[in-house]
C-alpha atoms as a PDB file:
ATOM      1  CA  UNK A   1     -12.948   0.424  -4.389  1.00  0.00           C
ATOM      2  CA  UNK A   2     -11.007  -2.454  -5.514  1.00  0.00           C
ATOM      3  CA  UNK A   3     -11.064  -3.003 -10.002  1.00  0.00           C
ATOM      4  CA  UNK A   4     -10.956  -6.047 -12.188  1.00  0.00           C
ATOM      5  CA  UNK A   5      -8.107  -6.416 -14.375  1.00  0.00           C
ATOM      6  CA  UNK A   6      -6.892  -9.215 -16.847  1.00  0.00           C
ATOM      7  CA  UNK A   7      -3.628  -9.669 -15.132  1.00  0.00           C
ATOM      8  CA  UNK A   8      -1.343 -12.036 -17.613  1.00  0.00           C
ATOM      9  CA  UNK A   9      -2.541  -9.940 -20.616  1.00  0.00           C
ATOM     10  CA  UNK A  10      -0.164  -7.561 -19.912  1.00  0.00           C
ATOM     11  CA  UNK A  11       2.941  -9.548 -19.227  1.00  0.00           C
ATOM     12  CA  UNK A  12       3.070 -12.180 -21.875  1.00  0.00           C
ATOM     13  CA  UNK A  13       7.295 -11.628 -22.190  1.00  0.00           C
ATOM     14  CA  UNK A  14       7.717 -12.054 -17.996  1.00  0.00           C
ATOM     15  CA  UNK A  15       6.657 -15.989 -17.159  1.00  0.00           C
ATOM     16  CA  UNK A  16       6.386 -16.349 -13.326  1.00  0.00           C
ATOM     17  CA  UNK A  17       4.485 -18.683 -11.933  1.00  0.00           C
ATOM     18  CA  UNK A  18       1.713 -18.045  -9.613  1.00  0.00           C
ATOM     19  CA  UNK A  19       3.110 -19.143  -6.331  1.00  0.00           C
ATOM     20  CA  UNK A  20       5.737 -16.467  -6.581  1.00  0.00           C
ATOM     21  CA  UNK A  21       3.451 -13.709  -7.330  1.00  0.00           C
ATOM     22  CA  UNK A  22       1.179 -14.233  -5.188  1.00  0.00           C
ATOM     23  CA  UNK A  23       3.981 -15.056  -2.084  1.00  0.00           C
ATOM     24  CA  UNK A  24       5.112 -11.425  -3.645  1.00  0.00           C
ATOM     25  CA  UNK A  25       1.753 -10.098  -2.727  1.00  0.00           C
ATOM     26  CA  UNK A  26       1.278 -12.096   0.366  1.00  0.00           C
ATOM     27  CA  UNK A  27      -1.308 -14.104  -0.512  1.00  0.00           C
ATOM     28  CA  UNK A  28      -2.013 -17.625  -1.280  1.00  0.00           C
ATOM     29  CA  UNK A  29      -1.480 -18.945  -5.444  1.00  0.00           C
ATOM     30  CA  UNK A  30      -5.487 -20.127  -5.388  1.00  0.00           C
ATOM     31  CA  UNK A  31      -6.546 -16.408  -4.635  1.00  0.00           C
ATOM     32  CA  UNK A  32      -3.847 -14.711  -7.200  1.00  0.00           C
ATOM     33  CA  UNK A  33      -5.418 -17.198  -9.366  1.00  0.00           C
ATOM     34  CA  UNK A  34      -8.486 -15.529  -9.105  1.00  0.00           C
ATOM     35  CA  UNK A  35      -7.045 -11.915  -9.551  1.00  0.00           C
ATOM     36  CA  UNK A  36      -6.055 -13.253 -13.241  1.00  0.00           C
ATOM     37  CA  UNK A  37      -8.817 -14.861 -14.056  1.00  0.00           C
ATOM     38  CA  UNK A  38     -11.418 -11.588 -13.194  1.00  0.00           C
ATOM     39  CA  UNK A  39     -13.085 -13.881 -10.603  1.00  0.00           C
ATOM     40  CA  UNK A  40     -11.859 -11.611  -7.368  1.00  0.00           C
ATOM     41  CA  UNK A  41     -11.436  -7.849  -7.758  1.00  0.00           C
ATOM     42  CA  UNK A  42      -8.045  -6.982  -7.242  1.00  0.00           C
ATOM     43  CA  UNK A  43      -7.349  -4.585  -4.694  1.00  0.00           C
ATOM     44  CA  UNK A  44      -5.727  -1.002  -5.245  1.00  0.00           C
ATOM     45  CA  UNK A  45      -3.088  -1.776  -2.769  1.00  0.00           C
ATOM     46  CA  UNK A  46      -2.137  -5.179  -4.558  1.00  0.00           C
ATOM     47  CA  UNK A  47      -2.391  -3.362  -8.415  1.00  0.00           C
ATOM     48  CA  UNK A  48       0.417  -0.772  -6.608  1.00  0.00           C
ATOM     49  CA  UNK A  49       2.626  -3.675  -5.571  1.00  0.00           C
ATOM     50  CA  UNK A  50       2.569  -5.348  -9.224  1.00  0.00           C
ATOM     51  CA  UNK A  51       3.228  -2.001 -11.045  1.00  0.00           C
ATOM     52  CA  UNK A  52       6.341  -1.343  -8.700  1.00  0.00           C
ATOM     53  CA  UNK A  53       7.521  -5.127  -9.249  1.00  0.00           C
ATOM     54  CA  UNK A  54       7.173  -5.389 -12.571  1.00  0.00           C
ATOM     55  CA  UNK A  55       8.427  -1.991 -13.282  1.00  0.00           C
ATOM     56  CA  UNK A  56       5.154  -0.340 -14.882  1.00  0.00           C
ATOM     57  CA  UNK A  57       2.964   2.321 -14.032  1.00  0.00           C
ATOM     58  CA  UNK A  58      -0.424   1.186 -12.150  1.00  0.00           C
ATOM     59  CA  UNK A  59      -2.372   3.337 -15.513  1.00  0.00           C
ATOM     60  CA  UNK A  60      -0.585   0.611 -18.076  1.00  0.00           C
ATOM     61  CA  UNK A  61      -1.579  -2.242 -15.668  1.00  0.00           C
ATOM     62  CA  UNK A  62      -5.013  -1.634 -15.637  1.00  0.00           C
ATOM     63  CA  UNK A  63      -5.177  -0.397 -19.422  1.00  0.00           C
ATOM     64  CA  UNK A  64      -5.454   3.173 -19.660  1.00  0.00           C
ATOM     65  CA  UNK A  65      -2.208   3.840 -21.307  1.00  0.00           C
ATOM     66  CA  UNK A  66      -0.228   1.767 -23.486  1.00  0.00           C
ATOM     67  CA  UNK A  67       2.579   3.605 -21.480  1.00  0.00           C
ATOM     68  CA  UNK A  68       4.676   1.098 -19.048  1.00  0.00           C
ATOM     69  CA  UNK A  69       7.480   3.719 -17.848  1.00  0.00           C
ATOM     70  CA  UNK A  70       6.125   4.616 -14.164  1.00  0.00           C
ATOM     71  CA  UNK A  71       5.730   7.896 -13.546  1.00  0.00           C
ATOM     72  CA  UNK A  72       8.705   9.371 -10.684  1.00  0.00           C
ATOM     73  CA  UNK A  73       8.022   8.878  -7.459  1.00  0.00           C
END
């Protein structure tokens, strides 16, 4: 079941924009927009892709760790 998360709250020191995030995640910038903003849910499968690019476990992305090291694959 997809989550809600608060996206930029956790990256304040990494300044993308939008477009490339979302062309990251293969979707379009109006629907990443939504992801950040809580308006969409964002799916497990997209929270996976965003912890491996920005180099964080999937637990500090959604806020139950204050953790960012991902955990070995």
């Amino acid at each position: 079941m997809p989550f809600r998360i608060k996206i930029k709250d956790f990256y304040p020191e990494i300044v993308l924009k939008q477009k490339e995030i979302a062309s990251y995640l293969l979707c379009d910038q109006s629907l990443y927009s939504k992801y950040e903003r809580q308006e969409r849910p964002l799916p497990l499968e997209l929270a996976d892709k965003l912890a491996d690019f920005y180099g964080v476990s999937v637990d500090y992305l959604i806020g139950r760790t204050n953790e960012k090291k991902p955990y070995p694959k």
